[in-house]
PDB file of N, CA and C in Angstrom:
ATOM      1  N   UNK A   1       3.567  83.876 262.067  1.00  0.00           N
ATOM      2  CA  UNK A   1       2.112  83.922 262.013  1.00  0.00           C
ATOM      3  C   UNK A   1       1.624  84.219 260.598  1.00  0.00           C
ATOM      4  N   UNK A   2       1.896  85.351 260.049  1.00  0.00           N
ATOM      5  CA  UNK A   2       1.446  85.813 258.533  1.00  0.00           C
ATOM      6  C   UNK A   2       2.023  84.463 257.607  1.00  0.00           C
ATOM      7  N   UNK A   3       3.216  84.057 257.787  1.00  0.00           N
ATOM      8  CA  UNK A   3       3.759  82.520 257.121  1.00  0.00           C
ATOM      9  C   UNK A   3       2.497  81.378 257.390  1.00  0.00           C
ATOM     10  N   UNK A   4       2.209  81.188 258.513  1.00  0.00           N
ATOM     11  CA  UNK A   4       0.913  80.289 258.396  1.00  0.00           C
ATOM     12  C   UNK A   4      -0.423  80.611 257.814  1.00  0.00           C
ATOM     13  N   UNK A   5      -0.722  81.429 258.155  1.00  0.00           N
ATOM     14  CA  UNK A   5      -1.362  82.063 257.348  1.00  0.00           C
ATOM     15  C   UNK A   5      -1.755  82.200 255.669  1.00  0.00           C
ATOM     16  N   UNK A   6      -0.553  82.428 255.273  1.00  0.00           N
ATOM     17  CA  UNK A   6      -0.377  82.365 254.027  1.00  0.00           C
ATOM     18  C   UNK A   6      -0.568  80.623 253.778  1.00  0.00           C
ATOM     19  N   UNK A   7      -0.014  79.813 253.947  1.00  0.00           N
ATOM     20  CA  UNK A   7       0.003  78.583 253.719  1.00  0.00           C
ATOM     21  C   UNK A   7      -0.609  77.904 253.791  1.00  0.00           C
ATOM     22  N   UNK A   8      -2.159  78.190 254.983  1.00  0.00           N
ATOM     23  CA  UNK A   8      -3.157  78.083 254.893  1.00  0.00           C
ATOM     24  C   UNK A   8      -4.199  77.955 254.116  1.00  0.00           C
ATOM     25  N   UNK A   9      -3.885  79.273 253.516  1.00  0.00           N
ATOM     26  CA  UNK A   9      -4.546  80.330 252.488  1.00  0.00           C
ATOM     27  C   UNK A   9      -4.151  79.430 250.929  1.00  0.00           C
ATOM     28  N   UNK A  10      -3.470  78.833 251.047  1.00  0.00           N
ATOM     29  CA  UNK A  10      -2.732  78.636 249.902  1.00  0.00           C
ATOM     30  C   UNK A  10      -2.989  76.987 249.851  1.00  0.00           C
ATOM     31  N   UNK A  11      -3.111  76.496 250.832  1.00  0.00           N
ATOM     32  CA  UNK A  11      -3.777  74.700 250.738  1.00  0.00           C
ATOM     33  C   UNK A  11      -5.394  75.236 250.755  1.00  0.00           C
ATOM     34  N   UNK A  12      -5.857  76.110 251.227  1.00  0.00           N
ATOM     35  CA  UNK A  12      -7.555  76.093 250.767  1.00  0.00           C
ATOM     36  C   UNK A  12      -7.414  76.299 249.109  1.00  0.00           C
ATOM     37  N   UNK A  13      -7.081  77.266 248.881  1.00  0.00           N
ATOM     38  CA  UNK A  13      -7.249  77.901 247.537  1.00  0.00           C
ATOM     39  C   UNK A  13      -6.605  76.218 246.567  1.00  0.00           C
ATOM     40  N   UNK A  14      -5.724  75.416 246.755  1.00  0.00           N
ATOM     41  CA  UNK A  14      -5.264  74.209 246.373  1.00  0.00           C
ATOM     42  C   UNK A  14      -6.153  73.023 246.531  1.00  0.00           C
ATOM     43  N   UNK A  15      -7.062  72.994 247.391  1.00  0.00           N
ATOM     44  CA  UNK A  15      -7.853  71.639 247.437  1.00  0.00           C
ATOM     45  C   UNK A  15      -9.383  72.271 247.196  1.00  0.00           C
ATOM     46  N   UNK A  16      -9.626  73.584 247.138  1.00  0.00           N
ATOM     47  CA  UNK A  16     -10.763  74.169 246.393  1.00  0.00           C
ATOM     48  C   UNK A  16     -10.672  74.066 244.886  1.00  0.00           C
ATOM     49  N   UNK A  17      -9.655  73.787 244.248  1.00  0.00           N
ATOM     50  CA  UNK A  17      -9.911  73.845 242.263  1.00  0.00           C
ATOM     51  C   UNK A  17      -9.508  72.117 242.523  1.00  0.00           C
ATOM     52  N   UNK A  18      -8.817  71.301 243.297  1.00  0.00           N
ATOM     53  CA  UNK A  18      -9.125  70.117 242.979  1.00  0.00           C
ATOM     54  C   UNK A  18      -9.980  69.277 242.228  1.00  0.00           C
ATOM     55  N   UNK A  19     -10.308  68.351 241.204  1.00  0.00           N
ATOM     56  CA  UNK A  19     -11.303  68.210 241.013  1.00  0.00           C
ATOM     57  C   UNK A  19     -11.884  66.844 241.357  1.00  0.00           C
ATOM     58  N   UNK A  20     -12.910  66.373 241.776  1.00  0.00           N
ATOM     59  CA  UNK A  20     -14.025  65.487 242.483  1.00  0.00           C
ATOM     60  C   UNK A  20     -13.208  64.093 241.837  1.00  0.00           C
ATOM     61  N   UNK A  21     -13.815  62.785 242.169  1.00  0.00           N
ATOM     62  CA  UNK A  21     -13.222  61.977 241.515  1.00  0.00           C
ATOM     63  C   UNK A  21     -14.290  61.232 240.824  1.00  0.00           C
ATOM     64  N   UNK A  22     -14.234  60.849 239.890  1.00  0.00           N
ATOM     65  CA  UNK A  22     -15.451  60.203 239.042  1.00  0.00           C
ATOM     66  C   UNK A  22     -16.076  59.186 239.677  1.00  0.00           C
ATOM     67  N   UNK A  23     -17.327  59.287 239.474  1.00  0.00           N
ATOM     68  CA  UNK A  23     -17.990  57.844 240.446  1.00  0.00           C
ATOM     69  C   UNK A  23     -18.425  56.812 239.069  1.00  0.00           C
ATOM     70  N   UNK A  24     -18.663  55.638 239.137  1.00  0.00           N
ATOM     71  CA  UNK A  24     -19.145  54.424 238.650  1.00  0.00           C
ATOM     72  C   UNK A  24     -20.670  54.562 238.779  1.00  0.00           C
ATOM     73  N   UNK A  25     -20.859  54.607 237.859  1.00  0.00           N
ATOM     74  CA  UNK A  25     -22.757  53.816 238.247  1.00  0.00           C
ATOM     75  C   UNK A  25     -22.907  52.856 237.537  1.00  0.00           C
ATOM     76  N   UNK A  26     -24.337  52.015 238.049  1.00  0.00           N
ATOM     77  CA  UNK A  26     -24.700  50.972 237.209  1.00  0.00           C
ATOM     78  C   UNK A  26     -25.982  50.849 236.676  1.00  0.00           C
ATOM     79  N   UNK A  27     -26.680  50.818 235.679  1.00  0.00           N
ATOM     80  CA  UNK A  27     -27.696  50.679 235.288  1.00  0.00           C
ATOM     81  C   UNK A  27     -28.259  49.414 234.728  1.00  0.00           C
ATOM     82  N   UNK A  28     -29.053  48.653 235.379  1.00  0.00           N
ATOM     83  CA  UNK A  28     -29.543  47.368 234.895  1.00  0.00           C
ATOM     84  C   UNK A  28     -31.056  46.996 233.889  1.00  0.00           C
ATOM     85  N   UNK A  29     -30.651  46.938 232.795  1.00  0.00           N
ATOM     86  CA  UNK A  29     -31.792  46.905 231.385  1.00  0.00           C
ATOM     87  C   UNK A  29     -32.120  45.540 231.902  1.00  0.00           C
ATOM     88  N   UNK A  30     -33.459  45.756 232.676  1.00  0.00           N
ATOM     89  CA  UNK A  30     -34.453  44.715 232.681  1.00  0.00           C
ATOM     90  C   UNK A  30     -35.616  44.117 232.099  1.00  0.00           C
ATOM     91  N   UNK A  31     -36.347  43.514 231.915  1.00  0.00           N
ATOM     92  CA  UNK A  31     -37.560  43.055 230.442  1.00  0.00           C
ATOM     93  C   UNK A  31     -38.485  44.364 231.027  1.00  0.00           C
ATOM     94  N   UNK A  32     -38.744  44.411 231.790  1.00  0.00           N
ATOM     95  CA  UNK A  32     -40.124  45.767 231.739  1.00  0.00           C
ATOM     96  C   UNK A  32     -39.597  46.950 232.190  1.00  0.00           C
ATOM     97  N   UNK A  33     -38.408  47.420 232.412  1.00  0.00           N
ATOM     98  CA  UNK A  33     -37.632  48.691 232.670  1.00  0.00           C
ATOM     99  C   UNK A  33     -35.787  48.898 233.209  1.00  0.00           C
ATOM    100  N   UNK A  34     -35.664  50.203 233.707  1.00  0.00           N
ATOM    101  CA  UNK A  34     -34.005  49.810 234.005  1.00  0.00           C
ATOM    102  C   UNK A  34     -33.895  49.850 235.504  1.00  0.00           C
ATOM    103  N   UNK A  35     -33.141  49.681 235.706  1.00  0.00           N
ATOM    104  CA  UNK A  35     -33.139  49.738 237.425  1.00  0.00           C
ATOM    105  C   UNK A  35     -31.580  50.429 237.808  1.00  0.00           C
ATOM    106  N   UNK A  36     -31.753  51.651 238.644  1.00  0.00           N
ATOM    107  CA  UNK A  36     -32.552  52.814 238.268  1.00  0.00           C
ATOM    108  C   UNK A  36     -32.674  53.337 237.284  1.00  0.00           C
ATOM    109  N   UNK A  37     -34.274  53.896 237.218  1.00  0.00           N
ATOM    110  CA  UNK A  37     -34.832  54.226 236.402  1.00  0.00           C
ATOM    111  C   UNK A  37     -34.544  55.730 236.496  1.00  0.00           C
ATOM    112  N   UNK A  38     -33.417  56.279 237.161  1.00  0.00           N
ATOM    113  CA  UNK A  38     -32.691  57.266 237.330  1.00  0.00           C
ATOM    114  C   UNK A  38     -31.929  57.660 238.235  1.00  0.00           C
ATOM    115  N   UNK A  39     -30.465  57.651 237.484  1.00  0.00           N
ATOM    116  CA  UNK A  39     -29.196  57.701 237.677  1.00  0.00           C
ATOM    117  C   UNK A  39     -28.408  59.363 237.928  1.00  0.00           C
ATOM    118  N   UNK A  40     -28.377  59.856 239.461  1.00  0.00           N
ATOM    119  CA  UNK A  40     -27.716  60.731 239.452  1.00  0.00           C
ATOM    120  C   UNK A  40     -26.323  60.745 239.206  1.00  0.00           C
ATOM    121  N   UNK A  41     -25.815  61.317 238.201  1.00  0.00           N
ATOM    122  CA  UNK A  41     -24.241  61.626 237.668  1.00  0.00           C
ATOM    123  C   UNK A  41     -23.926  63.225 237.916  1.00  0.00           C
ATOM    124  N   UNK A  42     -22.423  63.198 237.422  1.00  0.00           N
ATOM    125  CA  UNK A  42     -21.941  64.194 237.197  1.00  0.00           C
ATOM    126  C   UNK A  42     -21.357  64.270 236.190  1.00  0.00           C
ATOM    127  N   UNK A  43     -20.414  65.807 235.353  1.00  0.00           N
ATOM    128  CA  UNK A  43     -19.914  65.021 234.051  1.00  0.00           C
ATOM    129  C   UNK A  43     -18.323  64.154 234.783  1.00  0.00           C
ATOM    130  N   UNK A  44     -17.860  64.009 234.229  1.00  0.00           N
ATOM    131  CA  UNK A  44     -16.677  62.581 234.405  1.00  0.00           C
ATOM    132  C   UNK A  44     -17.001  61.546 234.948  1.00  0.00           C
ATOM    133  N   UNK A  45     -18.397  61.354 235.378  1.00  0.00           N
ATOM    134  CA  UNK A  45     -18.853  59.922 235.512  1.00  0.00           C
ATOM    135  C   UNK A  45     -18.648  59.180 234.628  1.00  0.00           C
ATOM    136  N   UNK A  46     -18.939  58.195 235.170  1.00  0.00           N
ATOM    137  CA  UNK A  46     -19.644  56.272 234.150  1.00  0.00           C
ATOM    138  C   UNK A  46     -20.686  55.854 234.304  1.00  0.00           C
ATOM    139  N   UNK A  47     -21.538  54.937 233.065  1.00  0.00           N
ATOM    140  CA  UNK A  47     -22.560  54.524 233.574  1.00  0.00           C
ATOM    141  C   UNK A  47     -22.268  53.442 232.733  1.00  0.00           C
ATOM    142  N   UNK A  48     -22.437  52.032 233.576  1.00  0.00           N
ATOM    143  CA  UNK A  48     -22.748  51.230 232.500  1.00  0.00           C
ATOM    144  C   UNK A  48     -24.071  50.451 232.803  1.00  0.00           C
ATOM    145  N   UNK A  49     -24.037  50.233 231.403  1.00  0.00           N
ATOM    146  CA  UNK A  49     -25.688  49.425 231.093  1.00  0.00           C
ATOM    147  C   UNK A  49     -25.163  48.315 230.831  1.00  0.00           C
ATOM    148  N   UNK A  50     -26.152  47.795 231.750  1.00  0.00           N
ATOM    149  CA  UNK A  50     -26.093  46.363 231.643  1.00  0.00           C
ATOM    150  C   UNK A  50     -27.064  45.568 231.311  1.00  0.00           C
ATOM    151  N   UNK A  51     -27.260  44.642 230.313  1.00  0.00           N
ATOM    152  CA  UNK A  51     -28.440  43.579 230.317  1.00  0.00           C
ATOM    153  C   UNK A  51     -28.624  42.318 230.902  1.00  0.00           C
ATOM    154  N   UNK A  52     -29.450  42.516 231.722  1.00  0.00           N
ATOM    155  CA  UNK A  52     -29.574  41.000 232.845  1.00  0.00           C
ATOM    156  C   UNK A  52     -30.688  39.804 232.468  1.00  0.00           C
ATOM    157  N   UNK A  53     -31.626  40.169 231.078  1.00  0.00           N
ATOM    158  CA  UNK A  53     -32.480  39.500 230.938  1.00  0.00           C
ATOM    159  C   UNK A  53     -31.631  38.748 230.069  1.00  0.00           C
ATOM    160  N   UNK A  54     -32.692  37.547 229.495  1.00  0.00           N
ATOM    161  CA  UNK A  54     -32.316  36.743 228.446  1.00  0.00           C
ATOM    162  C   UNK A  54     -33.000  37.156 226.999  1.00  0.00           C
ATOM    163  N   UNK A  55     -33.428  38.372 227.198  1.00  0.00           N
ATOM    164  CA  UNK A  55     -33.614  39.127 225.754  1.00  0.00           C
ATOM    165  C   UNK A  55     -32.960  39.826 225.140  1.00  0.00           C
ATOM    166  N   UNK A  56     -32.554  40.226 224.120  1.00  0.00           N
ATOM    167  CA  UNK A  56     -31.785  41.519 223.918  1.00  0.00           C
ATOM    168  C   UNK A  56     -32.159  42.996 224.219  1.00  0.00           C
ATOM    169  N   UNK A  57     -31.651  43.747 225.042  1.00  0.00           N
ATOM    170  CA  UNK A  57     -31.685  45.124 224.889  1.00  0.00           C
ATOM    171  C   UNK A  57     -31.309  46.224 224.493  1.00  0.00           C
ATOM    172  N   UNK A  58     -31.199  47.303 225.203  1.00  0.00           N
ATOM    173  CA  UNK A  58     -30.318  48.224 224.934  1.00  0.00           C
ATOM    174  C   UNK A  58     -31.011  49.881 225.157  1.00  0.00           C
ATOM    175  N   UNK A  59     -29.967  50.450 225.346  1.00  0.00           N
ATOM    176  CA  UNK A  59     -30.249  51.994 225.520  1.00  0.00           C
ATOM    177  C   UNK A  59     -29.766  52.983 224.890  1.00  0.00           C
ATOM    178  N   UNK A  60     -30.537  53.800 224.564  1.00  0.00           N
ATOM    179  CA  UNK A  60     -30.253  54.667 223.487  1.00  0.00           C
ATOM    180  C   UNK A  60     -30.442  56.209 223.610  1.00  0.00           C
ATOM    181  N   UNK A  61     -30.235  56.897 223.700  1.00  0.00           N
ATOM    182  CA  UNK A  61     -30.286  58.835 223.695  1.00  0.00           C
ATOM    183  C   UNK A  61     -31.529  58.954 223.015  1.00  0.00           C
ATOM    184  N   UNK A  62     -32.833  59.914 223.748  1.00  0.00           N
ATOM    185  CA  UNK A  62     -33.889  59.952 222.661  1.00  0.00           C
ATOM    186  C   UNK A  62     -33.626  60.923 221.931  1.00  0.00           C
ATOM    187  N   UNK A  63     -32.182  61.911 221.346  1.00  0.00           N
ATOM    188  CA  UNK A  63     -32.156  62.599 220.821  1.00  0.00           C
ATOM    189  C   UNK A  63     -31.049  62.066 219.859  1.00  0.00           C
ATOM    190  N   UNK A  64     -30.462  60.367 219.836  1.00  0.00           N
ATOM    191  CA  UNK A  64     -29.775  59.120 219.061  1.00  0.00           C
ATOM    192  C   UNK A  64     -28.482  59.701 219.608  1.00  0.00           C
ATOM    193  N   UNK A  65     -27.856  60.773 220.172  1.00  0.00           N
ATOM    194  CA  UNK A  65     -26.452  61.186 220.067  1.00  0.00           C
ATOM    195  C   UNK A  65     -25.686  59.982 221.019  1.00  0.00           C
ATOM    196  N   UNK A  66     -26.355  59.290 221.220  1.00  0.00           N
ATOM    197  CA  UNK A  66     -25.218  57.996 222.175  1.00  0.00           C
ATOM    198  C   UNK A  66     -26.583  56.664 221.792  1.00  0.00           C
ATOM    199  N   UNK A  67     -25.772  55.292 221.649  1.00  0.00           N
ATOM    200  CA  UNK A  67     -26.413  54.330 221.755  1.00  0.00           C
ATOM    201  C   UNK A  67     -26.050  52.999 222.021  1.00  0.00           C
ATOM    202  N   UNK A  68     -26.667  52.517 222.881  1.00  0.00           N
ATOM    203  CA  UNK A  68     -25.450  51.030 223.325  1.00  0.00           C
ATOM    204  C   UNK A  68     -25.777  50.142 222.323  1.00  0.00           C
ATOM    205  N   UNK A  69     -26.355  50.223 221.263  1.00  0.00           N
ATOM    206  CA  UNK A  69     -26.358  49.190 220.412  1.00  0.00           C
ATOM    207  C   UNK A  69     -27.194  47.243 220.850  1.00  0.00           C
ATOM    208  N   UNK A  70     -27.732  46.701 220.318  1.00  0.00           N
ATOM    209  CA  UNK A  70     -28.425  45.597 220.902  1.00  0.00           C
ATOM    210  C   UNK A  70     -27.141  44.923 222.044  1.00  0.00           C
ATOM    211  N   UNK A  71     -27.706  44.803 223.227  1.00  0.00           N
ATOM    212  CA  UNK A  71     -27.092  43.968 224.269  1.00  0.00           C
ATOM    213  C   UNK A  71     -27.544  42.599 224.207  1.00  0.00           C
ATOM    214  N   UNK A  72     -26.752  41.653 224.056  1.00  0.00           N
ATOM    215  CA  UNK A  72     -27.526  40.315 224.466  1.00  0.00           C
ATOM    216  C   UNK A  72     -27.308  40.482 226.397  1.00  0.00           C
ATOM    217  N   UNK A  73     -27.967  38.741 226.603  1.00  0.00           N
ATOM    218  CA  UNK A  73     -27.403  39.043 228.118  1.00  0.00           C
ATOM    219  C   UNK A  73     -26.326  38.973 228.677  1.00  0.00           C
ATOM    220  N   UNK A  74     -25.990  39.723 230.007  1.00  0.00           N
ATOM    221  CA  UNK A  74     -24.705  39.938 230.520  1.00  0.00           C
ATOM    222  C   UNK A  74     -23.483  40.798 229.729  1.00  0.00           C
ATOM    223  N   UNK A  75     -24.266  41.045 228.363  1.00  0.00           N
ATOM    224  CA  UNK A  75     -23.432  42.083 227.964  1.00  0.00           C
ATOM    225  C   UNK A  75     -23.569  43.681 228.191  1.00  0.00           C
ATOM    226  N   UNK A  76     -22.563  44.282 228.481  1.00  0.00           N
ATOM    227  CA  UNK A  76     -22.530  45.569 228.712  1.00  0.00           C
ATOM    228  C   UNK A  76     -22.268  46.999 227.898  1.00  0.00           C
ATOM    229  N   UNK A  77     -22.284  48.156 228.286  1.00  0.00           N
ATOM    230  CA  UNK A  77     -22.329  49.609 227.735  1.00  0.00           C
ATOM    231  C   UNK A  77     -21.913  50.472 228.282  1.00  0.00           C
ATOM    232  N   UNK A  78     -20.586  50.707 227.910  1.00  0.00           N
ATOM    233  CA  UNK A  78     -19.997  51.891 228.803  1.00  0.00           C
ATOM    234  C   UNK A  78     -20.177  53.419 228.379  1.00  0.00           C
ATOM    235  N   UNK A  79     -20.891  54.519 229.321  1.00  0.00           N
ATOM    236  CA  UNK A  79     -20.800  55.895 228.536  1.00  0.00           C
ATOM    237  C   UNK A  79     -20.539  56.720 229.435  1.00  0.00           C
ATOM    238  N   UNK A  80     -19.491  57.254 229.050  1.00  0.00           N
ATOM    239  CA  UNK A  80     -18.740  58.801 229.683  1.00  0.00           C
ATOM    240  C   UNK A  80     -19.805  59.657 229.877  1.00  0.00           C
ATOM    241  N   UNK A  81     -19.891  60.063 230.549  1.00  0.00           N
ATOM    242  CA  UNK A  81     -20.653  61.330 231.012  1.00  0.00           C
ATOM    243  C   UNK A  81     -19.898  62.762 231.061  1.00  0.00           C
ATOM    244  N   UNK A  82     -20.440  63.521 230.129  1.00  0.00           N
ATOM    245  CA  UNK A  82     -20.024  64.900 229.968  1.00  0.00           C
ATOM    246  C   UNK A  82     -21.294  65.890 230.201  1.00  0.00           C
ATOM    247  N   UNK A  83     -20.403  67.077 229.962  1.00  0.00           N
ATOM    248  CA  UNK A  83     -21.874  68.326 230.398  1.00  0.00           C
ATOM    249  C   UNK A  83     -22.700  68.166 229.343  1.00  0.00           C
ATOM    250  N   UNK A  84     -22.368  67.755 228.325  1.00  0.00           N
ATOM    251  CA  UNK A  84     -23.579  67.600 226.731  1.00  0.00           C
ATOM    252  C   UNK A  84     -24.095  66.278 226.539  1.00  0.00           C
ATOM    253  N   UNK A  85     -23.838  65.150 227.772  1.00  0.00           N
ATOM    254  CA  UNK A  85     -24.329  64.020 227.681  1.00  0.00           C
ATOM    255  C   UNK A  85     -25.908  64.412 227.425  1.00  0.00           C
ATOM    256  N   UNK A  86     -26.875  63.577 226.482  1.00  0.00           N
ATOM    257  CA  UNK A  86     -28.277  63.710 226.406  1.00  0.00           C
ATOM    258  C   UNK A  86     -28.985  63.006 227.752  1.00  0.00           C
ATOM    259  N   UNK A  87     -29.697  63.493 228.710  1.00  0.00           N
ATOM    260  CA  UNK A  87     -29.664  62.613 229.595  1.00  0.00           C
ATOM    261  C   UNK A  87     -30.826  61.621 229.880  1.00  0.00           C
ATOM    262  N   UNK A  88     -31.812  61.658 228.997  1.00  0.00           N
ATOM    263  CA  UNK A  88     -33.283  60.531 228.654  1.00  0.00           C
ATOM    264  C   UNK A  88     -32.952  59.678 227.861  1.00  0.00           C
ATOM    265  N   UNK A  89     -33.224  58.459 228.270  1.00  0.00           N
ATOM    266  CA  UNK A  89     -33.263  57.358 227.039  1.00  0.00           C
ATOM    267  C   UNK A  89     -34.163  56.813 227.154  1.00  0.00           C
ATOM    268  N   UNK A  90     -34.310  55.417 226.192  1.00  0.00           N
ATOM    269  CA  UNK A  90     -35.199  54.686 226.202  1.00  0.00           C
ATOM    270  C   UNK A  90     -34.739  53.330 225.679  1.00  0.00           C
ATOM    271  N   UNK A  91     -35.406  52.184 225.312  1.00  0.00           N
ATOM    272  CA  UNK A  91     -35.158  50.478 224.547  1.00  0.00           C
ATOM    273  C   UNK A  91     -35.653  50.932 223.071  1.00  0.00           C
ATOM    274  N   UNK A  92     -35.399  52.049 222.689  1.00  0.00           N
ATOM    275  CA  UNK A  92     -35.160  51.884 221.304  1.00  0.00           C
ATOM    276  C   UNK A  92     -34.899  53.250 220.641  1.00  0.00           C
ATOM    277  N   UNK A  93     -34.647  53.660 219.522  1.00  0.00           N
ATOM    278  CA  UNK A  93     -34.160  55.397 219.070  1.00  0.00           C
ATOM    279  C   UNK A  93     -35.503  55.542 218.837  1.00  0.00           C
ATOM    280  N   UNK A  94     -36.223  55.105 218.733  1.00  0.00           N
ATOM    281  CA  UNK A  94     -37.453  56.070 218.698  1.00  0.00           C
ATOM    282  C   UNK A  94     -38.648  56.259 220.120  1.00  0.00           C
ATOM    283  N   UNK A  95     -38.145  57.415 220.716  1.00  0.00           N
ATOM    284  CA  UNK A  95     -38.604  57.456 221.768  1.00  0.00           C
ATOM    285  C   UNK A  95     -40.253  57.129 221.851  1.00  0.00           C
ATOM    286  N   UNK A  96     -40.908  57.979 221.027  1.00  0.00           N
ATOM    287  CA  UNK A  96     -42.357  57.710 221.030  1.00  0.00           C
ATOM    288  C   UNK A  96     -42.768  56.199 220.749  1.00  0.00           C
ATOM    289  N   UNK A  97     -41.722  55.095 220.317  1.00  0.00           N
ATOM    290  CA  UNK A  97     -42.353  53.953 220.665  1.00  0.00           C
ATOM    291  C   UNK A  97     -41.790  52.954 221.332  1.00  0.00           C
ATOM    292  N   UNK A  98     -40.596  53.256 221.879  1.00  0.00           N
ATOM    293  CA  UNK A  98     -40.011  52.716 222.635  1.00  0.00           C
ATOM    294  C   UNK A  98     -40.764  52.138 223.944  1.00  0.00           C
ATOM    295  N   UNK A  99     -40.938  51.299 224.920  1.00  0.00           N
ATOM    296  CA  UNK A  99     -41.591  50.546 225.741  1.00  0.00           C
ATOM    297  C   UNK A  99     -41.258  51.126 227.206  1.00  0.00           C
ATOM    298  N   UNK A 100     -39.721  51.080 227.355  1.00  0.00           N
ATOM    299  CA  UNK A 100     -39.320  51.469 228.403  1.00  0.00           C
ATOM    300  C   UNK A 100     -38.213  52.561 228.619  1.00  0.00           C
ATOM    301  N   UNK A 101     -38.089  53.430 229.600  1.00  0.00           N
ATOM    302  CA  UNK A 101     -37.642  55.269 229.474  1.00  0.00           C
ATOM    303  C   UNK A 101     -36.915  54.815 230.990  1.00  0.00           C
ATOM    304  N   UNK A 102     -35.730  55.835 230.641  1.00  0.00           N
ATOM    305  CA  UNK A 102     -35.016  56.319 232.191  1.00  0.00           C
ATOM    306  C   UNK A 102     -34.254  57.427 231.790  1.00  0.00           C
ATOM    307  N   UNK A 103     -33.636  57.884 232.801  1.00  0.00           N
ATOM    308  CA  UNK A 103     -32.773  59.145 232.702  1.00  0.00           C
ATOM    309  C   UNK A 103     -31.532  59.284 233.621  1.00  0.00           C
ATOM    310  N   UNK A 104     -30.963  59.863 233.184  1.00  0.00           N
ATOM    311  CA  UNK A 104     -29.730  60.407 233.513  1.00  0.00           C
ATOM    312  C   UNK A 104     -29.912  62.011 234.762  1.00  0.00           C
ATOM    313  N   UNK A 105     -29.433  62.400 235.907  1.00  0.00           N
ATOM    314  CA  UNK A 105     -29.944  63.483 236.143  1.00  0.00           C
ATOM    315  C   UNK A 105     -28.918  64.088 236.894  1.00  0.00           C
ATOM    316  N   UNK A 106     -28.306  65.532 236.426  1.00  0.00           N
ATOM    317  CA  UNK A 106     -27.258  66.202 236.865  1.00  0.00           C
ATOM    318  C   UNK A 106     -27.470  66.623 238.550  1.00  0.00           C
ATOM    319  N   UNK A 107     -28.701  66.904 238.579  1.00  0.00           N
ATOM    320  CA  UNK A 107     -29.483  66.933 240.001  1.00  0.00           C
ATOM    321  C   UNK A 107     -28.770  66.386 241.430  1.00  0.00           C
ATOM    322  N   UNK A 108     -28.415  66.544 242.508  1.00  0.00           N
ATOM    323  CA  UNK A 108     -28.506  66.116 243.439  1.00  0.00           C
ATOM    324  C   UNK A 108     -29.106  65.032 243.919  1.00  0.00           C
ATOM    325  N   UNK A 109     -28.674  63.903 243.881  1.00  0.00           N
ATOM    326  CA  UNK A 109     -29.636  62.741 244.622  1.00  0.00           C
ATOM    327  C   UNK A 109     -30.092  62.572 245.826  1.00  0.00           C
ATOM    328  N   UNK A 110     -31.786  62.233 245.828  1.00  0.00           N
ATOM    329  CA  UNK A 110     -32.312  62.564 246.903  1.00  0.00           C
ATOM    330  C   UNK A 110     -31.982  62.015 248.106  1.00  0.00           C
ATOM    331  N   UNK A 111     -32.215  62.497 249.319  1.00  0.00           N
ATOM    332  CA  UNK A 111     -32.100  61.755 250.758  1.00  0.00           C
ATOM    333  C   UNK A 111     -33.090  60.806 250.557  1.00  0.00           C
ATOM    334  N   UNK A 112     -32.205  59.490 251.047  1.00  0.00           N
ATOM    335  CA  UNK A 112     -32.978  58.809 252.067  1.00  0.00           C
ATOM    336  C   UNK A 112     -33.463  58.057 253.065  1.00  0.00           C
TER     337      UNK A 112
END
C-alpha cells in the first residue's frame, strides 16, 4: 500500500513539471488588417505571418525588437514566442503611422 502510494505520488509530482507542448498559430496579413487580429500564445509557441494579398506586407514589434521584414505574397514569418516576446504590432515600425495593429496575448483565450 505505502509502495503505491509512493508511486503515485511520484508520477503526479512527474507529469506536474512536464512541460506543455508548443502550439502553431497562424496569422494572416491581409490589405485592411490581420486575421486574427489577436493571437493567444504562450512562450514556446509559433506564429507565423503570413501574406495572402497581392501587396507587400509585413509585421513588425511596435517597440522594432522583432520584424518580418517586407512579405510579398504567400510569403511567410516565423517568430518564436518567448516571455520577452513584444506582443503589439503593426504594417510598419512606426506604430503611430502604421495603418493596421494586432497583438499577441499571453491571456487565456476566450470561450466560445
Amino acid at each position: 500500500m505505502v509502495h503505491r502510494t509512493f508511486a503515485a505520488a511520484a508520477l503526479t509530482v512527474m507529469v506536474g513539471v512536464m512541460p506543455l507542448q508548443a502550439a502553431e498559430h497562424q496569422i494572416l496579413i491581409m490589405g485592411d488588417g490581420y486575421f486574427p487580429d489577436v493571437a493567444f500564445v504562450d512562450p514556446g509557441d509559433t506564429v507565423q505571418f503570413v501574406n495572402v494579398t497581392d501587396l507587400a506586407g509585413m509585421a513588425t514589434a511596435t517597440d522594432a525588437s522583432w520584424d518580418s521584414g517586407v512579405l510579398e505574397q504567400n510569403e511567410s514569418f516565423t517568430l518564436s514566442v518567448t516571455e520577452e516576446t513584444h506582443l503589439e504590432f503593426a504594417n510598419g515600425a512606426d506604430p503611430e503611422t502604421a495603418t493596421i495593429h494586432g497583438a499577441l496575448s499571453f491571456e487565456p483565450a476566450p470561450l466560445q
